[in-house]
N, C-alpha and C. Protein backbone atom coordinates (compact mmCIF):
# COMPACT_ATOMS: atom_id res chain seq x y z
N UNK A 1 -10.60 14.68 0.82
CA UNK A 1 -9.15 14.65 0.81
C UNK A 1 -8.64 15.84 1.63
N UNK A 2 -7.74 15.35 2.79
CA UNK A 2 -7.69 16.34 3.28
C UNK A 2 -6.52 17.56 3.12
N UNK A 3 -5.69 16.97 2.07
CA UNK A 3 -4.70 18.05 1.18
C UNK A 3 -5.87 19.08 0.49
N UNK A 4 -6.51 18.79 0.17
CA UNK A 4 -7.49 19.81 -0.25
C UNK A 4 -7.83 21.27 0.37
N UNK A 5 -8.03 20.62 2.01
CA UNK A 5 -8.64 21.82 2.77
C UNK A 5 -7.83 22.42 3.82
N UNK A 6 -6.42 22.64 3.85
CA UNK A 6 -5.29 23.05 4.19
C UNK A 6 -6.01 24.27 4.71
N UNK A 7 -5.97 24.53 5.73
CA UNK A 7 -6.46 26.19 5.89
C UNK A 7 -7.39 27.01 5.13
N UNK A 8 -8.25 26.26 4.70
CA UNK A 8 -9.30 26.72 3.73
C UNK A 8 -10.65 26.70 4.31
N UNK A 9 -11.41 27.75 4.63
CA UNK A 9 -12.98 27.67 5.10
C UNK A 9 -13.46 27.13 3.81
N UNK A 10 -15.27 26.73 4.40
CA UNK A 10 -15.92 26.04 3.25
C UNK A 10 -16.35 27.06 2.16
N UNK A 11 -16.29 28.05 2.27
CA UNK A 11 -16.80 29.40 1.38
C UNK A 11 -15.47 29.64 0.29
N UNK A 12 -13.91 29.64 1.52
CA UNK A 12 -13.03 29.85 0.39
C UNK A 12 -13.23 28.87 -0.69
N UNK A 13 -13.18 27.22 -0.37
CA UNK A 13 -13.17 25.70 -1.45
C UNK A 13 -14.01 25.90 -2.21
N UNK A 14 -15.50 26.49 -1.87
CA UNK A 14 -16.53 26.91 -3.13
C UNK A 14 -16.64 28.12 -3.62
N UNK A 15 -15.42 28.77 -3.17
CA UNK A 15 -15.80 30.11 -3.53
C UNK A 15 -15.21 30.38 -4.84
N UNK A 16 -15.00 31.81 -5.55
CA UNK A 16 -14.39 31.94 -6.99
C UNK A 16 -12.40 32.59 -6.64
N UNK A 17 -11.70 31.96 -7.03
CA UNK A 17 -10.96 32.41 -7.28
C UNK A 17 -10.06 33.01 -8.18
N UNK A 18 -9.10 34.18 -8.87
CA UNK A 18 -8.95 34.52 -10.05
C UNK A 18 -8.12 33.42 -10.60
N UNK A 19 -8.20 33.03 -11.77
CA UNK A 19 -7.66 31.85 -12.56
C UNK A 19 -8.30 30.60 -12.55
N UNK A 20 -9.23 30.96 -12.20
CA UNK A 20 -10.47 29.44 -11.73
C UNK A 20 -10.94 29.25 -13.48
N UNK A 21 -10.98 30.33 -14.34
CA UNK A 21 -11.07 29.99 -15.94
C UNK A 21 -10.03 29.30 -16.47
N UNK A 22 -9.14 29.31 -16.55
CA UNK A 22 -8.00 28.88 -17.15
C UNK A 22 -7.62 27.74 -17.51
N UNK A 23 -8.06 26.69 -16.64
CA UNK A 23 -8.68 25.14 -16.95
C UNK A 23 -10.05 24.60 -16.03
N UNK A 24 -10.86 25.30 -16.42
CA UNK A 24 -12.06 24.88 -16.36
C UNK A 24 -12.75 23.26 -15.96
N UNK A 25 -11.69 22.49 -16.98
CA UNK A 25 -11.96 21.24 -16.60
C UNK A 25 -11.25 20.51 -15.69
N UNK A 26 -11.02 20.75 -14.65
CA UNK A 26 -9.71 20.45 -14.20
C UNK A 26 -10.44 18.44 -13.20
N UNK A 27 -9.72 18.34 -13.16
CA UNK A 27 -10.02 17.01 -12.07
C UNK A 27 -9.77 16.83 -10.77
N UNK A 28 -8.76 18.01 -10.45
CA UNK A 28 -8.32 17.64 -9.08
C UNK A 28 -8.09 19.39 -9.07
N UNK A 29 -8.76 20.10 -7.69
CA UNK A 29 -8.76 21.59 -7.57
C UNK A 29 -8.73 21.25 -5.95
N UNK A 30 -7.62 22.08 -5.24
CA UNK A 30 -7.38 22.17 -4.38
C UNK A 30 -7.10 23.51 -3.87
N UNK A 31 -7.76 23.71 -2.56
CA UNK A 31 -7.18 25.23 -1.94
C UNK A 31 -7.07 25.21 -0.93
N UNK A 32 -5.96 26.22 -0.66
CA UNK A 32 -5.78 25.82 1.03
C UNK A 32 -5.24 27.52 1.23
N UNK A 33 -5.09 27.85 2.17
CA UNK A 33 -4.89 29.21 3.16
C UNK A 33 -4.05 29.85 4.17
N UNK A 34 -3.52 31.26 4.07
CA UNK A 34 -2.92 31.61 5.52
C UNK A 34 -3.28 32.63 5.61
N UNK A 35 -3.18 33.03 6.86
CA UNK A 35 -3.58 34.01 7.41
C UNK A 35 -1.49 34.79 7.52
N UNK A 36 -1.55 36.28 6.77
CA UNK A 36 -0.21 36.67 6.89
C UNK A 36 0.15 37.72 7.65
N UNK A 37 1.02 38.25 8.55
CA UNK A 37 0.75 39.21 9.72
C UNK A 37 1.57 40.88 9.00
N UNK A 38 0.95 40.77 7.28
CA UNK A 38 1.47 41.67 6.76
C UNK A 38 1.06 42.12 5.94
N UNK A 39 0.62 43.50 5.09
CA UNK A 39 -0.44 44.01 4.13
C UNK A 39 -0.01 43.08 2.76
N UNK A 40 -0.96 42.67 2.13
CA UNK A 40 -0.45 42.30 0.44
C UNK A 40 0.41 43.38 -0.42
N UNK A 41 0.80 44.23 -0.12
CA UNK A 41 1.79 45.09 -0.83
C UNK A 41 3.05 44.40 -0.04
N UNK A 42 3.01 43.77 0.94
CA UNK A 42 3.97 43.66 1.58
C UNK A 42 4.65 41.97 1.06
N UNK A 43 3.47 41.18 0.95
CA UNK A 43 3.48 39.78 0.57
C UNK A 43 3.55 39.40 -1.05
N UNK A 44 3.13 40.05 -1.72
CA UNK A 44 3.14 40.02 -3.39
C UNK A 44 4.40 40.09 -3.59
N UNK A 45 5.68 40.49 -3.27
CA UNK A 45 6.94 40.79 -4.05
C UNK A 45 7.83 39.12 -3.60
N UNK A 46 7.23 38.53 -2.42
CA UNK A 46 7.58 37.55 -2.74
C UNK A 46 7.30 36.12 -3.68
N UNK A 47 5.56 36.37 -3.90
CA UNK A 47 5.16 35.54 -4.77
C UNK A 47 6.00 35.99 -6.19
N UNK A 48 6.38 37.04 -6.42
CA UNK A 48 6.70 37.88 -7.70
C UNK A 48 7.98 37.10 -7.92
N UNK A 49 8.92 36.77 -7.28
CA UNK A 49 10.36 36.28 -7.37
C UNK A 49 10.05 34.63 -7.37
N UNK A 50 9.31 34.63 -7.33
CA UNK A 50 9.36 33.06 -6.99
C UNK A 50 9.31 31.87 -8.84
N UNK A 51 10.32 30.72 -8.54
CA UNK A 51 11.04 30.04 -9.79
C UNK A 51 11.96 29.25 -9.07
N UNK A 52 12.55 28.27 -10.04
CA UNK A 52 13.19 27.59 -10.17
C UNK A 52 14.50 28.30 -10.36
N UNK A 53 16.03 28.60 -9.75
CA UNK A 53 16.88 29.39 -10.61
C UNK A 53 16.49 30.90 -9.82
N UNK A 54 15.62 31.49 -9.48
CA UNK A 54 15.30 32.09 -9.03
C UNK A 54 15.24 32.57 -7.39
N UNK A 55 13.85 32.81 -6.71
CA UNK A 55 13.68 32.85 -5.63
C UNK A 55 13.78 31.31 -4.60
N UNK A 56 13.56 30.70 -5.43
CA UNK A 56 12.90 29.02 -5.38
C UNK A 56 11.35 29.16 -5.09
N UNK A 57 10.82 28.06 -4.21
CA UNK A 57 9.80 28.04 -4.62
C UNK A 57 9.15 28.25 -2.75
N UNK A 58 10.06 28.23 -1.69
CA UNK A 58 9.36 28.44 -0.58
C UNK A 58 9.16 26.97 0.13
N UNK A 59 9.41 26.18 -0.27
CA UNK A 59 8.77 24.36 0.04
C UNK A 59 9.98 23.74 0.36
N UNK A 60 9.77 22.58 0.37
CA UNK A 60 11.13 21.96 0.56
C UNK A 60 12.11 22.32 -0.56
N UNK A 61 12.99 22.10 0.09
CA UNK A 61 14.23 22.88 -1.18
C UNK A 61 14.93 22.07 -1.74
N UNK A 62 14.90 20.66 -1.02
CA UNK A 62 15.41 19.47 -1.81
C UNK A 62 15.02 19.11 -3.23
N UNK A 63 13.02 18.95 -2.46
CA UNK A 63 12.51 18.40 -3.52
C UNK A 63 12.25 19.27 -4.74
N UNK A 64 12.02 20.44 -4.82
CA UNK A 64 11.91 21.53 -5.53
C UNK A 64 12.58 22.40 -6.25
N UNK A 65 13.82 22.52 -5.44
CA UNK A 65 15.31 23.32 -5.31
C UNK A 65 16.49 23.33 -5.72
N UNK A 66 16.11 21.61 -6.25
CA UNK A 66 17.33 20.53 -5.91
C UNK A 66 18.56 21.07 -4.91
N UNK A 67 17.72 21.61 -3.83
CA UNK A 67 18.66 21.76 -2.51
C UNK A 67 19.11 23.14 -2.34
N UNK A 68 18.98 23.67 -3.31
CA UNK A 68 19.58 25.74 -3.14
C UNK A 68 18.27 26.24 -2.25
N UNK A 69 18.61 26.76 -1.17
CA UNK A 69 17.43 27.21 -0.59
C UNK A 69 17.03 28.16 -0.92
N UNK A 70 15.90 28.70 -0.61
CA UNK A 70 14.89 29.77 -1.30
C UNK A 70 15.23 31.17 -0.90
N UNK A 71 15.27 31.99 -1.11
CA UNK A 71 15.68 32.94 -0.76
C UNK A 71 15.26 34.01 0.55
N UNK A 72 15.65 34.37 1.28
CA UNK A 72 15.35 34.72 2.52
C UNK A 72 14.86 35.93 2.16
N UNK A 73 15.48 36.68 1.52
CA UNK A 73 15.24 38.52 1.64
C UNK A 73 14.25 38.56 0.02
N UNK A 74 13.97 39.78 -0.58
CA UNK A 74 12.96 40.54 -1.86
C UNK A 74 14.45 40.79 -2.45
N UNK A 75 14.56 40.42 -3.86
CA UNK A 75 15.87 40.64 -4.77
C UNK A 75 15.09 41.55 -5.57
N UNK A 76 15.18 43.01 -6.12
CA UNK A 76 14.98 43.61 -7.03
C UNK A 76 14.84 43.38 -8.34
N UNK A 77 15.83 42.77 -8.89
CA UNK A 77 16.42 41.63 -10.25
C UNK A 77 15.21 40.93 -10.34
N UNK A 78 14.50 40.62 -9.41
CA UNK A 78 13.19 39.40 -9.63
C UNK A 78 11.63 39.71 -9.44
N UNK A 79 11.77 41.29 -9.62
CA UNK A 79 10.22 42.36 -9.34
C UNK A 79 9.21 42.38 -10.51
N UNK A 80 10.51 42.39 -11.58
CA UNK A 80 9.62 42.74 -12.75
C UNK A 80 8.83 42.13 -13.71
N UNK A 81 8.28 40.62 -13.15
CA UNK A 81 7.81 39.41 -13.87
C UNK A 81 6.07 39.91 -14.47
N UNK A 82 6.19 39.85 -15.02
CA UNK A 82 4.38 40.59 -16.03
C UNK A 82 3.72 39.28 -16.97
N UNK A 83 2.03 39.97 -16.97
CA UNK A 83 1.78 38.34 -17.27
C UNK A 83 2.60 37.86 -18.76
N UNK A 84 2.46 36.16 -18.96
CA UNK A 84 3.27 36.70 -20.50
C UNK A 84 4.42 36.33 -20.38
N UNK A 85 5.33 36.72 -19.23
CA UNK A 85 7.04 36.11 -18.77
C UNK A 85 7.02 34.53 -18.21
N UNK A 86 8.18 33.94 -18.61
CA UNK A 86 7.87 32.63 -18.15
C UNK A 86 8.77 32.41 -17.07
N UNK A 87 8.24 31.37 -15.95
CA UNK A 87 8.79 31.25 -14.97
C UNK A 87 9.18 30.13 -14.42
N UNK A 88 10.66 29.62 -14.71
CA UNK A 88 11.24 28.95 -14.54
C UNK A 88 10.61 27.69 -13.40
N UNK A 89 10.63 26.26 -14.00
CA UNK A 89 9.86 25.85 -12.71
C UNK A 89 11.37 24.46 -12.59
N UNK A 90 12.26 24.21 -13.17
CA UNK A 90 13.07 23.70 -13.01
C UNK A 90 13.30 22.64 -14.40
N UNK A 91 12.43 21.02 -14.12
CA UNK A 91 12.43 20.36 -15.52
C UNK A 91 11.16 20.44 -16.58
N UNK A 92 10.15 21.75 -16.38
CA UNK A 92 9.07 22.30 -16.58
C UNK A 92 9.35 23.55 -16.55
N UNK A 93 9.01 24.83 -17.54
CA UNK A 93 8.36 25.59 -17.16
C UNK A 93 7.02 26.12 -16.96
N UNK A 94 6.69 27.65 -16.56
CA UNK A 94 5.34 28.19 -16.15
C UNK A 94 5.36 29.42 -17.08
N UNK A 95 4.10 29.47 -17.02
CA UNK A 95 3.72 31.08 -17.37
C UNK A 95 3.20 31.84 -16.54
N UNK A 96 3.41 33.08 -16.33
CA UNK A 96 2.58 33.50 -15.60
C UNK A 96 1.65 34.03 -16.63
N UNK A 97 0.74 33.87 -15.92
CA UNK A 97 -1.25 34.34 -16.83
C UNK A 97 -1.74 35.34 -16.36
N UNK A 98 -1.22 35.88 -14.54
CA UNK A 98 -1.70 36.65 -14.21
C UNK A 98 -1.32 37.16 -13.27
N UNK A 99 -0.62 38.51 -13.23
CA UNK A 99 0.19 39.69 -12.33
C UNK A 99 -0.50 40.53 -11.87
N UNK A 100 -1.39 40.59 -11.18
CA UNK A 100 -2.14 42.09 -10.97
C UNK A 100 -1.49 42.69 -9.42
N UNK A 101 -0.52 43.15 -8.83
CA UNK A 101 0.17 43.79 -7.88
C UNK A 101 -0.62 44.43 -7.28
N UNK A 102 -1.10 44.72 -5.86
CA UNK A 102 -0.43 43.16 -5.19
C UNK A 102 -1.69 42.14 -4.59
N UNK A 103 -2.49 42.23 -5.41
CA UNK A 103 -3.59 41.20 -5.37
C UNK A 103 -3.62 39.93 -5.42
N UNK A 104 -2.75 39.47 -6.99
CA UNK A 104 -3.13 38.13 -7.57
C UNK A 104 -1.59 37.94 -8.28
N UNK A 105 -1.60 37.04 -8.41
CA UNK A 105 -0.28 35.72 -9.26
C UNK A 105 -1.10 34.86 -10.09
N UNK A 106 -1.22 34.34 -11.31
CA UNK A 106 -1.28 32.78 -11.50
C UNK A 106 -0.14 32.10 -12.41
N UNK A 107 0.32 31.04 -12.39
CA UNK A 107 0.93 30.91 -13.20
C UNK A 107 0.44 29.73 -13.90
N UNK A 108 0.27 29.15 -15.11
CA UNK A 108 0.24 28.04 -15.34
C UNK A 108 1.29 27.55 -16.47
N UNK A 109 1.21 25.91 -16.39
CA UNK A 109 1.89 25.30 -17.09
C UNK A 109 2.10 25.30 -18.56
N UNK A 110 3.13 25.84 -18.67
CA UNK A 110 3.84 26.10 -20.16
C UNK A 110 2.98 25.21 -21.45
N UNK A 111 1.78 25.46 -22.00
CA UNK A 111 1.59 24.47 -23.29
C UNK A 111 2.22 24.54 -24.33
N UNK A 112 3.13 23.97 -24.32
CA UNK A 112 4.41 23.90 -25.60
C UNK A 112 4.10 22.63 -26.33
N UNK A 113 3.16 21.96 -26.29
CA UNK A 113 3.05 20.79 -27.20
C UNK A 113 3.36 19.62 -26.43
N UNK A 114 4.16 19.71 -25.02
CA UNK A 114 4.78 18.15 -24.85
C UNK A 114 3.77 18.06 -23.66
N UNK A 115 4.56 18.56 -22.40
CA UNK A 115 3.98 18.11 -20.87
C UNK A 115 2.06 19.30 -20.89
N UNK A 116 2.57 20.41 -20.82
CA UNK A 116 1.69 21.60 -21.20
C UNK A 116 0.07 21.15 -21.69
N UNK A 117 0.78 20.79 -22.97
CA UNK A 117 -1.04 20.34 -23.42
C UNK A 117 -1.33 19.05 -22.89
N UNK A 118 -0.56 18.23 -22.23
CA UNK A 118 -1.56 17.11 -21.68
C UNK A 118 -2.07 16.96 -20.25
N UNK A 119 -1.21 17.89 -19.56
CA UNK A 119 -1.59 18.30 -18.13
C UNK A 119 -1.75 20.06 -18.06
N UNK A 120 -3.31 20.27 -18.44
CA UNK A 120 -3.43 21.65 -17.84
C UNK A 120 -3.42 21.83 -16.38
N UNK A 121 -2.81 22.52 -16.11
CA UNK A 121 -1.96 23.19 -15.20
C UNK A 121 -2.44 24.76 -14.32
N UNK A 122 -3.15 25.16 -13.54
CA UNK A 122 -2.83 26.81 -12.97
C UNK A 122 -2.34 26.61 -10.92
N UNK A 123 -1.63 27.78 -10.78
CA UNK A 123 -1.62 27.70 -9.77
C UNK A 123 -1.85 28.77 -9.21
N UNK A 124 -2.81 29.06 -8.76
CA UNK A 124 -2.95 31.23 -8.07
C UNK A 124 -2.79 30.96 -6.99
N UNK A 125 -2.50 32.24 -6.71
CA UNK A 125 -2.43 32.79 -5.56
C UNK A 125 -3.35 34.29 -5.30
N UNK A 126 -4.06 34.60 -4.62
CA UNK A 126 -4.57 35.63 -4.45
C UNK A 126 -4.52 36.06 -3.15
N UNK A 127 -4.46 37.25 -2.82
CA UNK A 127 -4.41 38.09 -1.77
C UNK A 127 -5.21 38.99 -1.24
N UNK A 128 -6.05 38.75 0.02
CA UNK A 128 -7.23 39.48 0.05
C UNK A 128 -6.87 40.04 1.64
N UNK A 129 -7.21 41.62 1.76
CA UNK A 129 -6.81 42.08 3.07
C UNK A 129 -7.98 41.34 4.10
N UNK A 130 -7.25 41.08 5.45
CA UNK A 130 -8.00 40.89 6.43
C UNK A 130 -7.33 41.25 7.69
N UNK A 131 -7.53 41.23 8.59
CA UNK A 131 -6.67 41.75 10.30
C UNK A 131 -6.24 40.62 10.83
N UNK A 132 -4.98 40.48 10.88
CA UNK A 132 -4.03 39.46 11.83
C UNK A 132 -3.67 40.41 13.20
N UNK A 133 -3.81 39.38 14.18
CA UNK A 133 -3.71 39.70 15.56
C UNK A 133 -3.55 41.51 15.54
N UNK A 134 -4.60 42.20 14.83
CA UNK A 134 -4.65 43.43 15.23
C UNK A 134 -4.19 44.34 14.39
N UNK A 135 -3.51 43.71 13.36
CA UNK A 135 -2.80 44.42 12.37
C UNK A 135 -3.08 44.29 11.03
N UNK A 136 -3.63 45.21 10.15
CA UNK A 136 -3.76 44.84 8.25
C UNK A 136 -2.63 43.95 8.15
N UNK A 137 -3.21 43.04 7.64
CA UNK A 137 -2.72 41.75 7.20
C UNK A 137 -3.09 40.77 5.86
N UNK A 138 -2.82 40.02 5.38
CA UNK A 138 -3.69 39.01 4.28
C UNK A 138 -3.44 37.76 4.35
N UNK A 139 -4.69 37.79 3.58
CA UNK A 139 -5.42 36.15 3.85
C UNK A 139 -4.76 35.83 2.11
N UNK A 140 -3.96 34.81 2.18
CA UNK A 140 -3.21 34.45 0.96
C UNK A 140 -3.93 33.15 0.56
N UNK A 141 -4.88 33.08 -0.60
CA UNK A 141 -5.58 32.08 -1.10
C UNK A 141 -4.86 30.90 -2.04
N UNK A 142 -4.26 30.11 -1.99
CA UNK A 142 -3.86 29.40 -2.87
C UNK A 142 -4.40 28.52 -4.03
N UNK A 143 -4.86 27.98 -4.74
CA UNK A 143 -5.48 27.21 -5.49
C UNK A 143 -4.90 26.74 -6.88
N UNK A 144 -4.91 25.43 -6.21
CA UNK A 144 -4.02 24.19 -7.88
C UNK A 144 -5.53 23.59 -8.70
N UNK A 145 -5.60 24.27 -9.75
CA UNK A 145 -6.47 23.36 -10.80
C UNK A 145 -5.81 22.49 -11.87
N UNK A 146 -5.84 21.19 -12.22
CA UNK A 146 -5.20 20.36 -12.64
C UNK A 146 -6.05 19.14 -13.21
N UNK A 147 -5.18 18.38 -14.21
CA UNK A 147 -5.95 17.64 -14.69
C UNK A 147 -4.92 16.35 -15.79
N UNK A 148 -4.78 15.38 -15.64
CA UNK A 148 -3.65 14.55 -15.96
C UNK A 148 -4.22 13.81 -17.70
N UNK A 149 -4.04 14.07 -18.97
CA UNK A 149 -4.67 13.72 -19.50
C UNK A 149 -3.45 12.32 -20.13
N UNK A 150 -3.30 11.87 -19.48
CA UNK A 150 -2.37 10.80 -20.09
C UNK A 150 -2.82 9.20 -19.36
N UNK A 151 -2.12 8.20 -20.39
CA UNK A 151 -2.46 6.56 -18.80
C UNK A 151 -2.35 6.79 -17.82
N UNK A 152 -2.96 6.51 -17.42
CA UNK A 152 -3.10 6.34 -15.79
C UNK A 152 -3.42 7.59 -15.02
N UNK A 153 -3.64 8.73 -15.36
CA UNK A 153 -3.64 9.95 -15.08
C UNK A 153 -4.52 10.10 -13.73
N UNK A 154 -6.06 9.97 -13.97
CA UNK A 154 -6.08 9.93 -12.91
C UNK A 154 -6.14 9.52 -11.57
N UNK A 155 -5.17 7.98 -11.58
CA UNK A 155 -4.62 7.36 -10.76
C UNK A 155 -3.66 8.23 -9.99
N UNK A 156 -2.66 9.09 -11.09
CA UNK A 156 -1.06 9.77 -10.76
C UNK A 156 -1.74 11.32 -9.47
N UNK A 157 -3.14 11.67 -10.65
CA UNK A 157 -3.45 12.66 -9.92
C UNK A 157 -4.09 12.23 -8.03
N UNK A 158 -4.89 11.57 -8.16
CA UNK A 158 -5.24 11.41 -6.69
C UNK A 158 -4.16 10.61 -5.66
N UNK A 159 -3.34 9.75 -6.16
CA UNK A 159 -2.40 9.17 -5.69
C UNK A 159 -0.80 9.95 -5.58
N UNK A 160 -0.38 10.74 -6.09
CA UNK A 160 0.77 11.39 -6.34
C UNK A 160 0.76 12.67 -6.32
N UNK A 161 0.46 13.60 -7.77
CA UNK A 161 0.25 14.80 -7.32
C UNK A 161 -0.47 15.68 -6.56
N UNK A 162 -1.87 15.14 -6.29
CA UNK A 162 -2.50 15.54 -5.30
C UNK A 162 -2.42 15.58 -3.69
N UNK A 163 -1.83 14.60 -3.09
CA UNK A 163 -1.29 14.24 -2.24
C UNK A 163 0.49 15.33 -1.88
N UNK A 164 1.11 15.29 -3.11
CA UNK A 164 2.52 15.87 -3.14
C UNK A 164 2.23 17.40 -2.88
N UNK A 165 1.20 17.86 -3.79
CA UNK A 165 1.02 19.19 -4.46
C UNK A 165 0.76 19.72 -2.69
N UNK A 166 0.13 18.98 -2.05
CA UNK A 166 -0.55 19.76 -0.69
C UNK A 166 0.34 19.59 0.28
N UNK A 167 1.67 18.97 0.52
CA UNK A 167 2.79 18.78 1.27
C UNK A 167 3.46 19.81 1.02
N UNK A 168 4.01 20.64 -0.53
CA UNK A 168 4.76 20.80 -0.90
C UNK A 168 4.16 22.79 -0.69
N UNK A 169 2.66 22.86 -0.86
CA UNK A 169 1.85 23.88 -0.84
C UNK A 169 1.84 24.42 0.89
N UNK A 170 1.62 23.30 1.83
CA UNK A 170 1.29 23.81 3.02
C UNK A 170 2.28 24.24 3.95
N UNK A 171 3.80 23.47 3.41
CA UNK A 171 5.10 24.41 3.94
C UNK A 171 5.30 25.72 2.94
N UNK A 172 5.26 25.95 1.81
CA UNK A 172 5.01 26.99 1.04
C UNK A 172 4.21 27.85 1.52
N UNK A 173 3.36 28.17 2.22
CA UNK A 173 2.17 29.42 2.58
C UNK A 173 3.00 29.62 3.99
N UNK A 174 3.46 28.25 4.86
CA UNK A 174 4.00 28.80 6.24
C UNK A 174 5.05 29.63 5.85
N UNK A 175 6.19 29.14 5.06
CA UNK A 175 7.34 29.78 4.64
C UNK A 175 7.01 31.11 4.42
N UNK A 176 6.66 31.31 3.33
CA UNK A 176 5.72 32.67 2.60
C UNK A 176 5.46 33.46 3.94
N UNK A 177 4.69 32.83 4.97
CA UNK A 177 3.96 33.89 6.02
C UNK A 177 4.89 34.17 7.09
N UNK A 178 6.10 33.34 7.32
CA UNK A 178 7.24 34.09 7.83
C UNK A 178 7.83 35.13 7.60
N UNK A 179 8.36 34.62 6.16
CA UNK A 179 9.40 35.84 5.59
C UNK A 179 8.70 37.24 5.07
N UNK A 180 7.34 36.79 5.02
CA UNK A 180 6.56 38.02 4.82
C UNK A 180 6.49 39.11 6.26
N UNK A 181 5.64 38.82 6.62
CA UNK A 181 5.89 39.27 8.50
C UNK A 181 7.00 39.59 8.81
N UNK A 182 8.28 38.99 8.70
CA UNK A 182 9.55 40.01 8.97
C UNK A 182 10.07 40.38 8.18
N UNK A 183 9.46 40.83 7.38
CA UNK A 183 9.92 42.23 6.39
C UNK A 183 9.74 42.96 6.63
């Protein structure tokens, strides 16, 4: 599948990423990659703002946004998210599971009893330095582990969210690697 391997070498897809525990069983794990022309101290404060209500989410802004676009500039008001805080995802929320500045993000899906426990849910992000055209820069790892435990599930997953999740992910990392870089 080629939503899967979005900018991803074969080492990153088998490799370990942080939050790769968190649902273990997942059915559908996807990762994909950018290369950012800016240090991870520089790129983390935007993963940090990012929500529904919030930063948005970096992706299309229709589908995600319901149309408020994402925010161009780092809002202060939206720095201080720690693991533990929940993060607005619109008709869902998230948790974040994991803040480590300015390394790693994960957030996963809220288990509140309804959507939560039947679709485990993570989404990381990790940040690992590497040199863009000459300059400390990072390599921003993405990775969706997921798993649909309802009818038809994993029909929805290989047909729908899997397919969506990597449309919605691969303008998300370009976005991200713009507004990062001109900061």
């Amino acid at each position: 599948m080629t939503h899967a391997r979005v900018h991803a070498t074969a080492e990153e897809r088998s490799g370990p990423v942080v939050g790769d525990d968190l649902v273990p069983d997942a059915r559908l794990i996807a990762t994909r990659c950018i290369d950012i022309a800016a240090p991870p101290p520089q790129v983390f404060p935007w993963l940090r703002q990012m929500g529904f209500g919030r930063a948005g989410w970096y992706s299309w802004d229709i589908l995600d946004n319901l149309g408020r676009r994402s925010a161009r500039a780092i809002h202060p008001e939206w720095q201080s998210l720690v693991a533990g805080d929940v993060v607005p995802g619109g008709p869902v929320d998230f948790m974040a599971a994991v803040v480590d500045p300015p390394r790693a993000l994960v957030i996963v899906l809220n288990g509140d009893g309804r959507i939560g426990a039947r679709v485990p849910f993570s989404l990381a992000y990790e940040l690992r330095d590497t040199e863009v055209n000459g300059v400390t820069g990072t390599r921003l790892v993405s990775r969706v582990r997921f798993r649909v435990d309802l009818p038809g599930g994993r029909l929805v997953e290989r047909l729908l969210l899997g397919p969506g999740d990597g449309v919605m992910v691969r303008r998300q990392l370009r976005n991200l690697a713009g507004r990062a870089a001109e900061t």
